[in-house]
PDB file of N, CA and C in Angstrom:
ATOM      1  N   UNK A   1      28.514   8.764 -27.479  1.00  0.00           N
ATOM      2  CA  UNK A   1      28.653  10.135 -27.029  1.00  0.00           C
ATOM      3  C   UNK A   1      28.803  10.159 -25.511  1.00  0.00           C
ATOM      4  N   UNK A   2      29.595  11.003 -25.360  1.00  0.00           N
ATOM      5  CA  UNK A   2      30.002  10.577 -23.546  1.00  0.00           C
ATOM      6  C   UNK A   2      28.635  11.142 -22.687  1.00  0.00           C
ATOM      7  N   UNK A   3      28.090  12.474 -23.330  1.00  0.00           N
ATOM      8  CA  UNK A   3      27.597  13.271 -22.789  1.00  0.00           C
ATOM      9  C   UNK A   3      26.308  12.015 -22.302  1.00  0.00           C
ATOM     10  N   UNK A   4      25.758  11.134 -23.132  1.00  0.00           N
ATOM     11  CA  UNK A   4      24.977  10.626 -22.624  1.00  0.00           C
ATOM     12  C   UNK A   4      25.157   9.756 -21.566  1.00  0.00           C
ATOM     13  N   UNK A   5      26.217   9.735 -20.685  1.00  0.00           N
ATOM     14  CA  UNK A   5      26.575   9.033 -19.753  1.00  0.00           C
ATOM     15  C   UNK A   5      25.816   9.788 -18.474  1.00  0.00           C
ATOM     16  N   UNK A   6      25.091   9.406 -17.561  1.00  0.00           N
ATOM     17  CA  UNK A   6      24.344  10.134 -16.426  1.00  0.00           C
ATOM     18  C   UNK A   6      24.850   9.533 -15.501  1.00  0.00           C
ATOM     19  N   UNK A   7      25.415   8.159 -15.444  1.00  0.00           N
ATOM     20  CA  UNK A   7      25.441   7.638 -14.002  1.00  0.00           C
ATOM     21  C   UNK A   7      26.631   6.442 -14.455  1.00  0.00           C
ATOM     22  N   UNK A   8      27.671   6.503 -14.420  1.00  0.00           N
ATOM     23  CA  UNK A   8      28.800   6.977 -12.989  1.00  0.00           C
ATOM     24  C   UNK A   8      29.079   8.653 -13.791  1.00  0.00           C
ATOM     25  N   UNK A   9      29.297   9.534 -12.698  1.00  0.00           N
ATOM     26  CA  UNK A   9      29.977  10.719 -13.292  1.00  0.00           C
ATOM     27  C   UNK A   9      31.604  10.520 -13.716  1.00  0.00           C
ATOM     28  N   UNK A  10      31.717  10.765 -14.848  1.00  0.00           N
ATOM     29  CA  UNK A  10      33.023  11.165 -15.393  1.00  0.00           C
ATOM     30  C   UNK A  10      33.937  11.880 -15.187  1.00  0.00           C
ATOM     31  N   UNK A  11      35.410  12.109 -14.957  1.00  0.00           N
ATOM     32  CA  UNK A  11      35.906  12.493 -14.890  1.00  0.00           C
ATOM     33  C   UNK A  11      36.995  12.304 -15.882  1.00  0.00           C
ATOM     34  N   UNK A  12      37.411  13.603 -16.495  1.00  0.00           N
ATOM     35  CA  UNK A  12      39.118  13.458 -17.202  1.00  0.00           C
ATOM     36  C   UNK A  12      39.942  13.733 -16.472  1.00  0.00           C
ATOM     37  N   UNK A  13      40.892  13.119 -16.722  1.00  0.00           N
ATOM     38  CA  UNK A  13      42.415  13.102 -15.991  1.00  0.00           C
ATOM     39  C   UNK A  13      43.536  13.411 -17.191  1.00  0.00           C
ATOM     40  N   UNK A  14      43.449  15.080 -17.082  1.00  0.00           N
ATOM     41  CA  UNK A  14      43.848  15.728 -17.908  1.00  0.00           C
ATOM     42  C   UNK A  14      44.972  16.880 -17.205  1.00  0.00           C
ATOM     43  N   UNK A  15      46.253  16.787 -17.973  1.00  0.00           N
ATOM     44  CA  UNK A  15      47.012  18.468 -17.670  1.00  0.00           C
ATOM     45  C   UNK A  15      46.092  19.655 -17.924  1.00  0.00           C
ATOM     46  N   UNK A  16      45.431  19.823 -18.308  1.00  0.00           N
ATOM     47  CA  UNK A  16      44.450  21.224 -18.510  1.00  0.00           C
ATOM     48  C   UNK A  16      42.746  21.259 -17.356  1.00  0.00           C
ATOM     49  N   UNK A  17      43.192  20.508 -16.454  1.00  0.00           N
ATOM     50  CA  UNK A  17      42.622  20.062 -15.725  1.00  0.00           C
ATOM     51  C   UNK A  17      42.990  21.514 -14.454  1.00  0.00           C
ATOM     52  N   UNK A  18      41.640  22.132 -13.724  1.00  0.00           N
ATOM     53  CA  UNK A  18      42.384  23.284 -12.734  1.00  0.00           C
ATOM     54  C   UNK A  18      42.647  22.773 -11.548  1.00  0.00           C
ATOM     55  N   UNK A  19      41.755  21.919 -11.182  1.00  0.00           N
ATOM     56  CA  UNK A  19      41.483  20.764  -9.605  1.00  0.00           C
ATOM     57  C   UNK A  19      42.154  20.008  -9.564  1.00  0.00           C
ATOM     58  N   UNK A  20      42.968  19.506  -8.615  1.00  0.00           N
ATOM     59  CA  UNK A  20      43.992  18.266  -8.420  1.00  0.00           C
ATOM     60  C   UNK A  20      42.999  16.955  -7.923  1.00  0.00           C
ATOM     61  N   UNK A  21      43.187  16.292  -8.589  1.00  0.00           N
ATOM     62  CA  UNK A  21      42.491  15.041  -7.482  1.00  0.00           C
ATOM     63  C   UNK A  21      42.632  14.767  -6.557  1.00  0.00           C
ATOM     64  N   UNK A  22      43.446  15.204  -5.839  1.00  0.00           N
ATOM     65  CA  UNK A  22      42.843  15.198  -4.093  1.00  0.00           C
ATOM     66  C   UNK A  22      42.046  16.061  -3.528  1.00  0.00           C
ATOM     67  N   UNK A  23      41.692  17.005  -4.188  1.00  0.00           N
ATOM     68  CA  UNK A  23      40.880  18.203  -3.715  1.00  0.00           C
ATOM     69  C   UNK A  23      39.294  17.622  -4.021  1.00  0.00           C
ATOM     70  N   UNK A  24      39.427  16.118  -4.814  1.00  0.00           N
ATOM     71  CA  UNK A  24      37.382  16.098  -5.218  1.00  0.00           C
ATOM     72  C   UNK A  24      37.507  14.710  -4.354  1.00  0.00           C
ATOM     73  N   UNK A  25      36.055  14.783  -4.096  1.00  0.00           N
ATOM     74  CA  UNK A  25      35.301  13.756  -3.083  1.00  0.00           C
ATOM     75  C   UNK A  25      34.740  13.089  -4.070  1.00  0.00           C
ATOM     76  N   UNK A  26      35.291  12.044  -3.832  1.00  0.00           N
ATOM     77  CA  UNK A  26      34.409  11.132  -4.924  1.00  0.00           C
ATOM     78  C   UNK A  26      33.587   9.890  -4.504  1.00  0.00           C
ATOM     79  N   UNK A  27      32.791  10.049  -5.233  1.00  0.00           N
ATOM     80  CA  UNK A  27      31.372   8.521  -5.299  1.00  0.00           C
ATOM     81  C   UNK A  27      32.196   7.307  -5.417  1.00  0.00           C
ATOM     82  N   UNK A  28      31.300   6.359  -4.722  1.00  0.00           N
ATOM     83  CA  UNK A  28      31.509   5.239  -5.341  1.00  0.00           C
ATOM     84  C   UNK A  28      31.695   4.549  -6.683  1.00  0.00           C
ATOM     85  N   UNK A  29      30.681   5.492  -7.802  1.00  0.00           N
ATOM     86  CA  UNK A  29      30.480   4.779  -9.175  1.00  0.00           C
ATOM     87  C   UNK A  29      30.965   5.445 -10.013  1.00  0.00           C
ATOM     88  N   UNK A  30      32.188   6.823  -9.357  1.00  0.00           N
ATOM     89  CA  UNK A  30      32.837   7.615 -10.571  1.00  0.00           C
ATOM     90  C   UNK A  30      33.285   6.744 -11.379  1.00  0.00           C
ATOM     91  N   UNK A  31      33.789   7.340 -12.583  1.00  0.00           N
ATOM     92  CA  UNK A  31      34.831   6.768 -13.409  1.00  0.00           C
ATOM     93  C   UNK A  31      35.503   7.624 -14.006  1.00  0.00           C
ATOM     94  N   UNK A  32      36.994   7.172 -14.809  1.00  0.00           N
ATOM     95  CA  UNK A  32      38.015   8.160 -14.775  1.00  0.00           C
ATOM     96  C   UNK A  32      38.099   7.689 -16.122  1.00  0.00           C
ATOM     97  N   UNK A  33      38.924   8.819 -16.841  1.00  0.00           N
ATOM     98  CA  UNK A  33      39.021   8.869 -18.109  1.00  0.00           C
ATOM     99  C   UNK A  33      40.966   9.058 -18.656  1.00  0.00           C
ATOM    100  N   UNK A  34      41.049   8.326 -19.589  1.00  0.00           N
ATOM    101  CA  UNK A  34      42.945   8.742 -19.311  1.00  0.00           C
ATOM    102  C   UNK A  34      42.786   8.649 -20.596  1.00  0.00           C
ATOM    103  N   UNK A  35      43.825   9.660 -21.385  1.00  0.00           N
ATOM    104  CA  UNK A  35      44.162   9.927 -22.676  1.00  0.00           C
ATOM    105  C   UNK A  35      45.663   9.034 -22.996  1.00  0.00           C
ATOM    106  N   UNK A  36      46.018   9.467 -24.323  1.00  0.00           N
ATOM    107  CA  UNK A  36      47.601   8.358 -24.334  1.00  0.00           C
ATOM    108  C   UNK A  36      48.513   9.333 -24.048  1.00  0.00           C
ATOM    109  N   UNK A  37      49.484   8.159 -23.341  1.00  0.00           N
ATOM    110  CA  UNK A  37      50.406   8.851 -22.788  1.00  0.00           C
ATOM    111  C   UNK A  37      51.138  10.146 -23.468  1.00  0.00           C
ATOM    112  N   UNK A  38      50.872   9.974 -24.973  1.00  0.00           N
ATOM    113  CA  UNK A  38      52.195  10.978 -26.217  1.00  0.00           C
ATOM    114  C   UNK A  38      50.944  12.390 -26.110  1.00  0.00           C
ATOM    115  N   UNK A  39      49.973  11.879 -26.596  1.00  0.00           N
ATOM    116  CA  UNK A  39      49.007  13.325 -26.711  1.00  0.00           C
ATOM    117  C   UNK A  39      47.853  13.658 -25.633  1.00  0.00           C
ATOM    118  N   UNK A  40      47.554  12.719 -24.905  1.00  0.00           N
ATOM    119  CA  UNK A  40      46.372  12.940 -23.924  1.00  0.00           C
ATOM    120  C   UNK A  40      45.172  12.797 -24.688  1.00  0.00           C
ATOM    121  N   UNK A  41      44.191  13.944 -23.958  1.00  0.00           N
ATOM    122  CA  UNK A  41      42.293  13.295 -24.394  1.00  0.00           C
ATOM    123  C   UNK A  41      42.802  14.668 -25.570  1.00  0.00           C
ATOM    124  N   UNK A  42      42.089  13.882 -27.007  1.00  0.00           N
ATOM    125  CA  UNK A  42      41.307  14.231 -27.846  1.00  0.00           C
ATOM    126  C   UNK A  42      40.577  15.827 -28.038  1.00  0.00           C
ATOM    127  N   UNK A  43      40.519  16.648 -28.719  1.00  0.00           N
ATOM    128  CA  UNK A  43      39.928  18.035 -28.466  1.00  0.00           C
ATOM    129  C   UNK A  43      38.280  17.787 -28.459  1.00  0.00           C
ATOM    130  N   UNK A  44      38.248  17.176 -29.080  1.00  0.00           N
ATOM    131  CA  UNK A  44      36.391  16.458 -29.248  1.00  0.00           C
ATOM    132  C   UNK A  44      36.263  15.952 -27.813  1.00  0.00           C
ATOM    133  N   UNK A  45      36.677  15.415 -27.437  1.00  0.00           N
ATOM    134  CA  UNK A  45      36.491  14.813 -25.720  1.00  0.00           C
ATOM    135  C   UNK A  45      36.468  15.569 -24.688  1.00  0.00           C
ATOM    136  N   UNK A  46      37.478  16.789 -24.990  1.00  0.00           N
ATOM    137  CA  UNK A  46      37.943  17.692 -23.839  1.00  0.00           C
ATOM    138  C   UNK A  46      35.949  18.767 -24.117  1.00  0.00           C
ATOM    139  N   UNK A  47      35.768  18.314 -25.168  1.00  0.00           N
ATOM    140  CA  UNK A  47      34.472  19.436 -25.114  1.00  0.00           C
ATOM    141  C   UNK A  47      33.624  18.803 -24.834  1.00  0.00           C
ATOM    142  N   UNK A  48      33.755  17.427 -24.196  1.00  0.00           N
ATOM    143  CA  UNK A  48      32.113  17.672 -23.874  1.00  0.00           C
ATOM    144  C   UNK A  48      32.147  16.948 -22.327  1.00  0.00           C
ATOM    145  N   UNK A  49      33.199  17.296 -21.288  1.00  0.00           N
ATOM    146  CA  UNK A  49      33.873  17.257 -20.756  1.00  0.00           C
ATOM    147  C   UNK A  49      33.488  18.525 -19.734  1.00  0.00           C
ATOM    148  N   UNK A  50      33.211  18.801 -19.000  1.00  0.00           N
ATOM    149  CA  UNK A  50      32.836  19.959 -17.928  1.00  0.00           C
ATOM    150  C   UNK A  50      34.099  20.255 -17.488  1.00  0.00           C
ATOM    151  N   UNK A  51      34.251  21.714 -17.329  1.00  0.00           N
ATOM    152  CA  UNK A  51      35.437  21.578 -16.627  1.00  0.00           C
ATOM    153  C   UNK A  51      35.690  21.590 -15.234  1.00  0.00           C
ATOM    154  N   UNK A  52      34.658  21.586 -14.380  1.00  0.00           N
ATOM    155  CA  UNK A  52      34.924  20.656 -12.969  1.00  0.00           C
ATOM    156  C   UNK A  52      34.617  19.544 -13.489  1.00  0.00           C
ATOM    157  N   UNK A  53      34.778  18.804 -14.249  1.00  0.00           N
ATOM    158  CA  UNK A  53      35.008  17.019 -14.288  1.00  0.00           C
ATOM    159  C   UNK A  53      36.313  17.016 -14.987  1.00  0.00           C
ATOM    160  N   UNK A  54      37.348  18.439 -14.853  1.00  0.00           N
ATOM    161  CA  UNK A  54      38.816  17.598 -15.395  1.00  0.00           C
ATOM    162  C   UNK A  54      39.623  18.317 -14.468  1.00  0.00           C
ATOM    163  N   UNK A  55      40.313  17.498 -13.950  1.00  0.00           N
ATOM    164  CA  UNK A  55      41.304  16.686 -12.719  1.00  0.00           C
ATOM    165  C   UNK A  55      42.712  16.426 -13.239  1.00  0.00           C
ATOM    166  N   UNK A  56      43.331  17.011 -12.503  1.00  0.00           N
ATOM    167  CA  UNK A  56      44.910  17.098 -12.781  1.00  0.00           C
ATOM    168  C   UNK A  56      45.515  16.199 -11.336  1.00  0.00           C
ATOM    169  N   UNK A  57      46.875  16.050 -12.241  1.00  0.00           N
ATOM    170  CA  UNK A  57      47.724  15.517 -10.902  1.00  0.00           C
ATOM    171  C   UNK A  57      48.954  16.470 -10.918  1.00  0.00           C
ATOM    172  N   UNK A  58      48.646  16.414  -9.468  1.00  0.00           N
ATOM    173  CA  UNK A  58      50.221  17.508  -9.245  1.00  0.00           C
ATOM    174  C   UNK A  58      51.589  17.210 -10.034  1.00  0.00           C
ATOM    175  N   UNK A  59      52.259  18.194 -10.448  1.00  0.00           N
ATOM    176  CA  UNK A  59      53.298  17.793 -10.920  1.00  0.00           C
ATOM    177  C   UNK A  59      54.174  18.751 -10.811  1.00  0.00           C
ATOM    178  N   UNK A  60      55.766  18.360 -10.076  1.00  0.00           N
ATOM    179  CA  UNK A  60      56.777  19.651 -10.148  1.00  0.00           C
ATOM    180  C   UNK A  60      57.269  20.205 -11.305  1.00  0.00           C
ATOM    181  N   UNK A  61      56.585  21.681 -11.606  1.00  0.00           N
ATOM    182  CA  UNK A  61      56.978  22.394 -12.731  1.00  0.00           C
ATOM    183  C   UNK A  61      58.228  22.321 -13.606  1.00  0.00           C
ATOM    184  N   UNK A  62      58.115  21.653 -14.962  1.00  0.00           N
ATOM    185  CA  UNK A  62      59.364  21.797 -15.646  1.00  0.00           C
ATOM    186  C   UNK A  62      59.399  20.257 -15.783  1.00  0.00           C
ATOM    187  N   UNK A  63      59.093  19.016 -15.168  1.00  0.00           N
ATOM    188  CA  UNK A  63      58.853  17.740 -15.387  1.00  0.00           C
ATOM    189  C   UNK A  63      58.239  17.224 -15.971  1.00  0.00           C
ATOM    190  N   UNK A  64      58.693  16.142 -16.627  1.00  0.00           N
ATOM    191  CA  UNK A  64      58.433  14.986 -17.437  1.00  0.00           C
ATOM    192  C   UNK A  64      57.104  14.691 -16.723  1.00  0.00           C
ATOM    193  N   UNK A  65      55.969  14.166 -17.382  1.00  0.00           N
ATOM    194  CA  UNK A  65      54.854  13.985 -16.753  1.00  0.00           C
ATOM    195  C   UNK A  65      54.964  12.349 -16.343  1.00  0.00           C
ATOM    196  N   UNK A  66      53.864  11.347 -15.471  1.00  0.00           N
ATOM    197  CA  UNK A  66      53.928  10.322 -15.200  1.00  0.00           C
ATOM    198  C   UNK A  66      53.586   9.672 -16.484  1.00  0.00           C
ATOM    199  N   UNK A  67      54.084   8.359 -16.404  1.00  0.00           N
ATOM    200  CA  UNK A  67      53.392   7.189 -17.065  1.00  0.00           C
ATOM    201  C   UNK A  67      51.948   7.332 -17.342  1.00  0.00           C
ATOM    202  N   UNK A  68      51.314   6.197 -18.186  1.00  0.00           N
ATOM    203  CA  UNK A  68      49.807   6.388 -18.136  1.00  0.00           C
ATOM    204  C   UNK A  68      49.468   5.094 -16.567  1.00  0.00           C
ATOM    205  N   UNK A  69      50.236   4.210 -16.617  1.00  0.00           N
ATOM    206  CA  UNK A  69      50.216   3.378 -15.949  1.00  0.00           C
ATOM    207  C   UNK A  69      50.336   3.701 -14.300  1.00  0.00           C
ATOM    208  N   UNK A  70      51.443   4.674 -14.528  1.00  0.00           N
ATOM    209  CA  UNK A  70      51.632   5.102 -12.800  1.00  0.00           C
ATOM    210  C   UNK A  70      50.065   5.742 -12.532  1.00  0.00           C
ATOM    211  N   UNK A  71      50.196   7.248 -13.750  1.00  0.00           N
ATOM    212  CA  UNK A  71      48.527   8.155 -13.299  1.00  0.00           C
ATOM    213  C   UNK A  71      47.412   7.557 -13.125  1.00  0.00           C
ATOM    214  N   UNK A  72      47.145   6.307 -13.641  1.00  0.00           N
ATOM    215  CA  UNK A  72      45.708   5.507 -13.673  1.00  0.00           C
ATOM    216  C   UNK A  72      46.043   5.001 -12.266  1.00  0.00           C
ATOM    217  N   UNK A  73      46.877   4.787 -11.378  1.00  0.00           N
ATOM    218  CA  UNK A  73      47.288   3.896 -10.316  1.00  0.00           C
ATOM    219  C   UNK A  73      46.939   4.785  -9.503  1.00  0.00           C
ATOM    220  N   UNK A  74      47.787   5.841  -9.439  1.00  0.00           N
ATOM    221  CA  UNK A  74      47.462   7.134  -8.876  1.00  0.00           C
ATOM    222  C   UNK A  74      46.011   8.007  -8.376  1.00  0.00           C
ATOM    223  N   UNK A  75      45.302   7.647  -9.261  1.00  0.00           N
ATOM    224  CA  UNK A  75      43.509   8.285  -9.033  1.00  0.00           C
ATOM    225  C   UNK A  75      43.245   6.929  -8.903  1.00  0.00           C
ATOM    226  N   UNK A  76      43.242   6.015  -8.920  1.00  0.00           N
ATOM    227  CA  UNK A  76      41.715   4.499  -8.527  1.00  0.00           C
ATOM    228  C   UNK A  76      42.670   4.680  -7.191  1.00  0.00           C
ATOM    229  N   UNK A  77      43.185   4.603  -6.796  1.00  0.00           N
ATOM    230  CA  UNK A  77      44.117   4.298  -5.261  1.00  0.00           C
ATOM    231  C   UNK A  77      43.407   5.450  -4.237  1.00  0.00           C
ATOM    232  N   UNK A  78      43.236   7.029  -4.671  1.00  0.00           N
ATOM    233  CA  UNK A  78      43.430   7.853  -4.196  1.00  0.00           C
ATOM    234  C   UNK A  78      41.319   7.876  -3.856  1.00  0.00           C
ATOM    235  N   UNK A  79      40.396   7.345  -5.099  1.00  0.00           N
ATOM    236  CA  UNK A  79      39.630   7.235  -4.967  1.00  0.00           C
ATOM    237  C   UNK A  79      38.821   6.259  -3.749  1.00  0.00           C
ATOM    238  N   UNK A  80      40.218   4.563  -3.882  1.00  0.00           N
ATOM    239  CA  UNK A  80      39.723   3.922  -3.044  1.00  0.00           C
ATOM    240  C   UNK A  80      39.690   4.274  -1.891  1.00  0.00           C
ATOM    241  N   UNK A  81      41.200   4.900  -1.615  1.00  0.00           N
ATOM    242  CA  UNK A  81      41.437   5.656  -0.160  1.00  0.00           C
ATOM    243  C   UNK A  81      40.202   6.780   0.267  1.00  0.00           C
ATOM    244  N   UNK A  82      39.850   6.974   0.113  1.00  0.00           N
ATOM    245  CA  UNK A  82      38.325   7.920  -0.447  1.00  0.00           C
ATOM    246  C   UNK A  82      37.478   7.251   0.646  1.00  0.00           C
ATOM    247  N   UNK A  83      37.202   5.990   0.303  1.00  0.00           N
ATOM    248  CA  UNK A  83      36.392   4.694   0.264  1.00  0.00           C
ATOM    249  C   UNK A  83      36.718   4.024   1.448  1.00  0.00           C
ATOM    250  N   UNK A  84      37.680   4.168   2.226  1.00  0.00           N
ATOM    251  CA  UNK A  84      37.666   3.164   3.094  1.00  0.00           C
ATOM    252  C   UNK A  84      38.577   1.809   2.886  1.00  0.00           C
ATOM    253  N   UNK A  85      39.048   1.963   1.512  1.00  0.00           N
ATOM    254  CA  UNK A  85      39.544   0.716   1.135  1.00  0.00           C
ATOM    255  C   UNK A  85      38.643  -0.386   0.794  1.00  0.00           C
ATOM    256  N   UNK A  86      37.448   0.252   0.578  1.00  0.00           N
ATOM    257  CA  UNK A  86      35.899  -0.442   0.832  1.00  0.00           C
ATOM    258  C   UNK A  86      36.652  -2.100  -0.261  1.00  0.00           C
ATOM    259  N   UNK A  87      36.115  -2.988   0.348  1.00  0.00           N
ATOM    260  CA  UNK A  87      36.295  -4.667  -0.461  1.00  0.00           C
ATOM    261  C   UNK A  87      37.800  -4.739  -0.211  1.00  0.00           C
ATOM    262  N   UNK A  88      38.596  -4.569   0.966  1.00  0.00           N
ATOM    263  CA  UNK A  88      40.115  -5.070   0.886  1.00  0.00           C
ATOM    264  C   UNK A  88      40.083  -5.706   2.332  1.00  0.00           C
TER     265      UNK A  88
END
């Protein structure tokens, strides 16, 4: 059950997401959550899921969304940059 997760805070990285990920400050011990590329997170997931812990990425209206591969690249990068680049 996710809910029992207390420590790293969670985040989904979801289109139904209101916050862009550059707008949250993030911890060191977050962790991110990615659905599949065809359907995304699960309706059972999206509920137990806060909705300041779901995080969108910008996207120009009317477009094909990213890869799962690019978006996962996209938030750990944006997190490290966060960080300092902390361990590079």
């Amino acid at each position: 059950c996710l809910t029992s997760l207390k420590k790293p805070r969670l985040f989904a990285i979801t289109s139904k997401g209101h916050k862009s990920v550059f707008d949250c400050d993030f911890k060191q011990d977050d962790a991110f959550l990615f659905g599949s590329e065809t359907s995304g997170l699960p309706a059972n997931i999206h509920a137990e899921i806060a909705p300041n812990h779901k995080l969108r990425l910008p996207m120009v209206a009317n477009n094909r969304s990213l890869n799962l591969a690019n978006a996962v690249s996209i938030v750990i990068y944006e997190a490290w940059r966060q960080h300092d680049f902390a361990g590079s």
